[in-house]
Protein backbone atom coordinates (compact mmCIF):
# COMPACT_ATOMS: atom_id res chain seq x y z
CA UNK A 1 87.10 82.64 110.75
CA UNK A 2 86.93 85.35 107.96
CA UNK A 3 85.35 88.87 109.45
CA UNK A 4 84.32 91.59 107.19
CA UNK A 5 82.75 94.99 108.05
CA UNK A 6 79.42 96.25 107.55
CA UNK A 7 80.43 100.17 106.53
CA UNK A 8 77.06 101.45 107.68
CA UNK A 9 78.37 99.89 111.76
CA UNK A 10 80.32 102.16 114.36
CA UNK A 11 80.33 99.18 116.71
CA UNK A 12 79.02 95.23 116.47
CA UNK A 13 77.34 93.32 119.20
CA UNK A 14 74.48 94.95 120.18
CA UNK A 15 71.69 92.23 118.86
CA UNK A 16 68.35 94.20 119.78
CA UNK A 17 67.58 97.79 118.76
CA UNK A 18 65.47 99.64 121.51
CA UNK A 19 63.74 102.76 120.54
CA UNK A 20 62.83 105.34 123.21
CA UNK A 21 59.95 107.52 123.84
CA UNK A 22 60.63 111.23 124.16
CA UNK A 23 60.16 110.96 128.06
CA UNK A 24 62.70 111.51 131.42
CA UNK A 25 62.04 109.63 134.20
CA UNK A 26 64.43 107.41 136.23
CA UNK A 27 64.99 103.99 134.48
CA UNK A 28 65.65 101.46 136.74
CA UNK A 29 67.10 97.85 136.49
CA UNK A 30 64.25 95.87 135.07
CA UNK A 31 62.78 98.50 133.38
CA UNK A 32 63.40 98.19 129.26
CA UNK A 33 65.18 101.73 129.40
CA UNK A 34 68.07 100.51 131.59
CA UNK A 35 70.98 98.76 129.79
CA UNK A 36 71.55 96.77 133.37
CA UNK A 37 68.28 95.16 132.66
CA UNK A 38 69.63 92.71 130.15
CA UNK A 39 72.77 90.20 130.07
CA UNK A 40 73.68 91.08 126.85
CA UNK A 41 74.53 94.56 124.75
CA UNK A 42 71.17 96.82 123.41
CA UNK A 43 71.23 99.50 121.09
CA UNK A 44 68.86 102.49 121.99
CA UNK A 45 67.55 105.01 119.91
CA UNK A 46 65.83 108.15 121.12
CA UNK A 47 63.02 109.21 118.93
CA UNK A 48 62.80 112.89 119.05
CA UNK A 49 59.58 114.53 119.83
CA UNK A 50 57.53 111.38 120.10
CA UNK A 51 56.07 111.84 123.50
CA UNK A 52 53.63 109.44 125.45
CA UNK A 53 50.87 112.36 124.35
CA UNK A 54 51.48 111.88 120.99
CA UNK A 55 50.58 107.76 121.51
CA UNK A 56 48.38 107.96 123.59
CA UNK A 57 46.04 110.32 121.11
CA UNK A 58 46.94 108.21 118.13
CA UNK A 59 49.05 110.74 116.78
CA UNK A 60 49.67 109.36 112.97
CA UNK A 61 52.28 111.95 112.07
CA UNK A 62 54.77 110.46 114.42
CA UNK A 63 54.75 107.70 111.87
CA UNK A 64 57.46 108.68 109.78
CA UNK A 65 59.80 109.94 112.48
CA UNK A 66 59.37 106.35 114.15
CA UNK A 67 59.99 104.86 111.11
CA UNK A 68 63.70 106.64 110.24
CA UNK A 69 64.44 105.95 113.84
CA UNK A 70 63.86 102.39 112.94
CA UNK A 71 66.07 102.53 110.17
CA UNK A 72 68.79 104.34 111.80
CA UNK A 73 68.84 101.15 114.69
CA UNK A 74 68.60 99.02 111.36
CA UNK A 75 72.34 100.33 109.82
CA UNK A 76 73.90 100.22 112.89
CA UNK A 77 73.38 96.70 112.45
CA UNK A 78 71.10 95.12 115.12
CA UNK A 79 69.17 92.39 114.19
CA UNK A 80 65.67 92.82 115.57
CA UNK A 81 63.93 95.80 116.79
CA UNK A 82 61.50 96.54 120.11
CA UNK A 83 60.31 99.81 122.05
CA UNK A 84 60.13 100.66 125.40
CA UNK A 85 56.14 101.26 125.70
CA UNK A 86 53.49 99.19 125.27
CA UNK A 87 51.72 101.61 122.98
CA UNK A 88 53.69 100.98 120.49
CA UNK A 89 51.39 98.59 118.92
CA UNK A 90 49.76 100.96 117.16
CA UNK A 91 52.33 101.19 114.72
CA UNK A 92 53.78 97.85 114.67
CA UNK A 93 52.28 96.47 111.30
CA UNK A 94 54.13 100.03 109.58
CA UNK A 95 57.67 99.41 111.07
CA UNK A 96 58.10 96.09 110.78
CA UNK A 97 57.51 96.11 107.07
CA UNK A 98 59.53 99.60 106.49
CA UNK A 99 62.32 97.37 107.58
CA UNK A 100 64.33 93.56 106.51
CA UNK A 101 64.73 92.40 110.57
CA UNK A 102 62.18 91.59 113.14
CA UNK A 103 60.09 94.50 114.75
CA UNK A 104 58.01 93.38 117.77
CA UNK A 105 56.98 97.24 119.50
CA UNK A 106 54.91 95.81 122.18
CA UNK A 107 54.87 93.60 124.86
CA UNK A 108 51.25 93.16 123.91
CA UNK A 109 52.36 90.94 120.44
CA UNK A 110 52.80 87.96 123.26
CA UNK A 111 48.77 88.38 123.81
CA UNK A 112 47.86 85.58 121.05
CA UNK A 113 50.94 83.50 122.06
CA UNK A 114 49.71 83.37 125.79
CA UNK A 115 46.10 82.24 124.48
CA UNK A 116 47.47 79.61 123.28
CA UNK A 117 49.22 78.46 126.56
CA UNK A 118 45.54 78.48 128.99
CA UNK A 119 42.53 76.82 128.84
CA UNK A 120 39.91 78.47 126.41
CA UNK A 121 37.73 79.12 129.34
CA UNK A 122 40.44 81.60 130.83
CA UNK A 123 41.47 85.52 129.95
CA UNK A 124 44.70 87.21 130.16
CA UNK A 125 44.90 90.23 132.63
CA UNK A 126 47.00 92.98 131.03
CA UNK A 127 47.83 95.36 133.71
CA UNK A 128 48.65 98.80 131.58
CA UNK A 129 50.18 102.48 131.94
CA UNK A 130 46.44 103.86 131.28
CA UNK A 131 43.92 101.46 130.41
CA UNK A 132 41.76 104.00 129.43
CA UNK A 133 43.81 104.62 126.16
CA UNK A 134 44.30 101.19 125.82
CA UNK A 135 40.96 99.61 125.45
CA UNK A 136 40.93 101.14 122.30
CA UNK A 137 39.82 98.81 118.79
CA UNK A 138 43.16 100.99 117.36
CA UNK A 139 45.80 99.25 119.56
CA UNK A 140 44.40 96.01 120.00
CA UNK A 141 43.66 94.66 116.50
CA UNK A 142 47.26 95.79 115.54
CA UNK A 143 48.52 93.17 117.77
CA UNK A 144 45.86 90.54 116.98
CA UNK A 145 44.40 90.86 120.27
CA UNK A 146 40.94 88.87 120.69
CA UNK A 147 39.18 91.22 122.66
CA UNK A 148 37.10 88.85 124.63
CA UNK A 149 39.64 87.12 126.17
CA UNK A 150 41.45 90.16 127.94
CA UNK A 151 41.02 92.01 130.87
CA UNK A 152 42.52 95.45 131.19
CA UNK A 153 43.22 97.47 134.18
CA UNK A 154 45.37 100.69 134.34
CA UNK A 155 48.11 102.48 136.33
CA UNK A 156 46.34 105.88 135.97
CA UNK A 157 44.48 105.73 139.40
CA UNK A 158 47.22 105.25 140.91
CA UNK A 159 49.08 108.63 142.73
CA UNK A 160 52.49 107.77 142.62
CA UNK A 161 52.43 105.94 139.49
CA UNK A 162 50.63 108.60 138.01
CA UNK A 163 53.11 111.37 138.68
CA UNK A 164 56.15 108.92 137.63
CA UNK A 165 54.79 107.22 134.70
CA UNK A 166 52.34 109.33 133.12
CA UNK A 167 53.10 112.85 134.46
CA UNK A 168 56.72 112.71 133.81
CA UNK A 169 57.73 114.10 137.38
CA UNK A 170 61.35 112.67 137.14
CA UNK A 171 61.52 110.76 140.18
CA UNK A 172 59.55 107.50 141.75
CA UNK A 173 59.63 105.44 145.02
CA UNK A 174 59.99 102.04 144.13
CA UNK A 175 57.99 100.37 147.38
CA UNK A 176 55.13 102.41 146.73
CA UNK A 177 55.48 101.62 143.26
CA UNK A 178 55.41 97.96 144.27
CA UNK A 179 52.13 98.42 145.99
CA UNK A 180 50.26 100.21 143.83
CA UNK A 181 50.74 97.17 140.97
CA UNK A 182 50.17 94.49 143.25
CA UNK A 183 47.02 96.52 144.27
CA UNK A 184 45.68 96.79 140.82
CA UNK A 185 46.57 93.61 139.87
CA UNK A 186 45.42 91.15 143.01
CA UNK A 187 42.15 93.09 142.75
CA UNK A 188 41.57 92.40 139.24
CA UNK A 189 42.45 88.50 139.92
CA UNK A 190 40.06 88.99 142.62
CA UNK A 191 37.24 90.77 140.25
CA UNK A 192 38.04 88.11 137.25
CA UNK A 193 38.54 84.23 138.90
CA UNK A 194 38.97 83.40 135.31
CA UNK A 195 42.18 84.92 134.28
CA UNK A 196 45.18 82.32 133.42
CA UNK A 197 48.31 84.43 133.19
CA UNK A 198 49.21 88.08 133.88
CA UNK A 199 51.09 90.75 131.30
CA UNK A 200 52.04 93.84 132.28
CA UNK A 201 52.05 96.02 129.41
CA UNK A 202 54.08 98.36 130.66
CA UNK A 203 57.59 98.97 129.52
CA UNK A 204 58.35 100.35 133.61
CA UNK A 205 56.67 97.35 135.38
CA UNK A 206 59.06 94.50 135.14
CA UNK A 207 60.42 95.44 137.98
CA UNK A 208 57.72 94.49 139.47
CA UNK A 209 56.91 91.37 137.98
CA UNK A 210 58.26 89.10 140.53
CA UNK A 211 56.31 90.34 143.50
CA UNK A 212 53.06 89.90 141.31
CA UNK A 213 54.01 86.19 140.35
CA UNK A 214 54.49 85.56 144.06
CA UNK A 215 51.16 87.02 144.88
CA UNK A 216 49.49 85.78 142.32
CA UNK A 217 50.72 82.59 141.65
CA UNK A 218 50.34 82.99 138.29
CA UNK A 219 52.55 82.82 135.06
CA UNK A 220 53.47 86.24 134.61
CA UNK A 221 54.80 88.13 131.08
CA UNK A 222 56.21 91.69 130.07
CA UNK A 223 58.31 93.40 127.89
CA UNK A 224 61.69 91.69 129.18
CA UNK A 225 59.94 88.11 128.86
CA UNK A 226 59.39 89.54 124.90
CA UNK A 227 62.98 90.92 124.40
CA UNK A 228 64.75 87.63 125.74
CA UNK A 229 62.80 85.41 123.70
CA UNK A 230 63.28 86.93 120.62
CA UNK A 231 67.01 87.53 121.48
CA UNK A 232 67.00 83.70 121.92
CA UNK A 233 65.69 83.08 118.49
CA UNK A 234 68.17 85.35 117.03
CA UNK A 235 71.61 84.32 118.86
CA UNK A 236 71.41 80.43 119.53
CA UNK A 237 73.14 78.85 122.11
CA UNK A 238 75.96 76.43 121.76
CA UNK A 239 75.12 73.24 124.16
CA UNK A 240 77.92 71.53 125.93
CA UNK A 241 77.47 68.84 127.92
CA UNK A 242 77.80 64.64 128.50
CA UNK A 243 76.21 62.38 126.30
């Protein structure tokens, strides 16, 4: 087999580009900012100055500086691009066409697919950093979200999540952590009978996805569940085996 370089590449390998939020808090294994998280190499890219704020308010001028981040991953040769927050969305129709490889910014693009998967009589429960930014026309119809067949519930009430995840304050206990999601999200089962599958929007709650499928007993999704799937698409498998 013939190899030739790509003179824009330092390195090959890494399939999916991951850009970061401008935020420092401990990343642990499951979360989309930890490189552990995944069984194969990621690329991430720090976007400078784009802070959960700046989402969270809708912030259009971070546009551009998202987009040359994009670009940047794009050159350095990986072959699909995601995000580690949820929020995201709100820009995902921009990026993916200032680019020539697959963009998918939120875990909330797998909204429509999961639809598709439950009975018409049932909702998905999206379990979110802070639902009260989320429930927001702005986010939602950039994903193609059908607003009556979601549920939202948020993080935000919750004290330690609240000083880890929204606050910033650098450090987080992951058992009280643990608690405070299956909290929010067995209540909101509880409060909604009708809801088929769970996502957590999240880019930090995969961790946690596990103990909510157990409680739950439902089919659960997140941003890892995204970011495998399309990595699947994009490097196929070679099948061995007896025939």
């Amino acid at each position: 087999m013939i190899y030739h370089a790509n003179r824009t590449q330092d390195n090959y390998g890494e399939v999916i580009g991951i850009l970061l939020l401008d935020f420092k808090a401990p990343f642990i294994p499951g979360d989309v900012g930890n490189a552990s998280t995944y069984d194969y190499p990621v690329r991430y890219k720090l976007v400078e100055g784009l802070t959960f704020d700046r989402l969270f308010n809708k912030d259009q001028t971070a546009l551009d500086i998202l987009i040359e981040a994009a670009k940047d991953l794009e050159k350095s040769g990986v072959r699909a691009i995601t995000a580690d927050c949820g929020f995201f969305a709100l820009f995902q129709k921009e990026v993916a066409e200032a680019v020539d490889i697959p963009v998918f910014l939120s875990s909330l693009l797998q909204t429509p697919f999961i639809y598709s998967i439950i009975a018409r009589d049932k909702k998905v429960g999206v379990i979110s950093a802070k639902a009260d930014s989320l429930d927001d026309v702005s986010f939602l119809d950039s994903v193609n979200i059908d607003r009556e067949r979601i549920v939202i519930r948020g993080m935000e009430n919750k004290e330690n999540f609240y000083k880890f995840g929204v606050m910033e304050e650098g450090y987080l206990d992951t058992e009280k952590i643990e608690k405070e999601v299956l909290e929010v999200s067995e209540k909101m089962i509880d409060e909604n009978p009708e809801i088929g599958a769970v996502l957590l929007e999240c880019s930090m709650l995969p961790p946690y996805a596990k103990s909510v499928h157990q409680s739950l007993s439902l089919p659960v999704f997140d941003f890892i569940t995204m970011i495998d799937f399309v990595k699947s698409a994009l490097v196929k498998k070679e099948y061995q085996g007896v025939f």
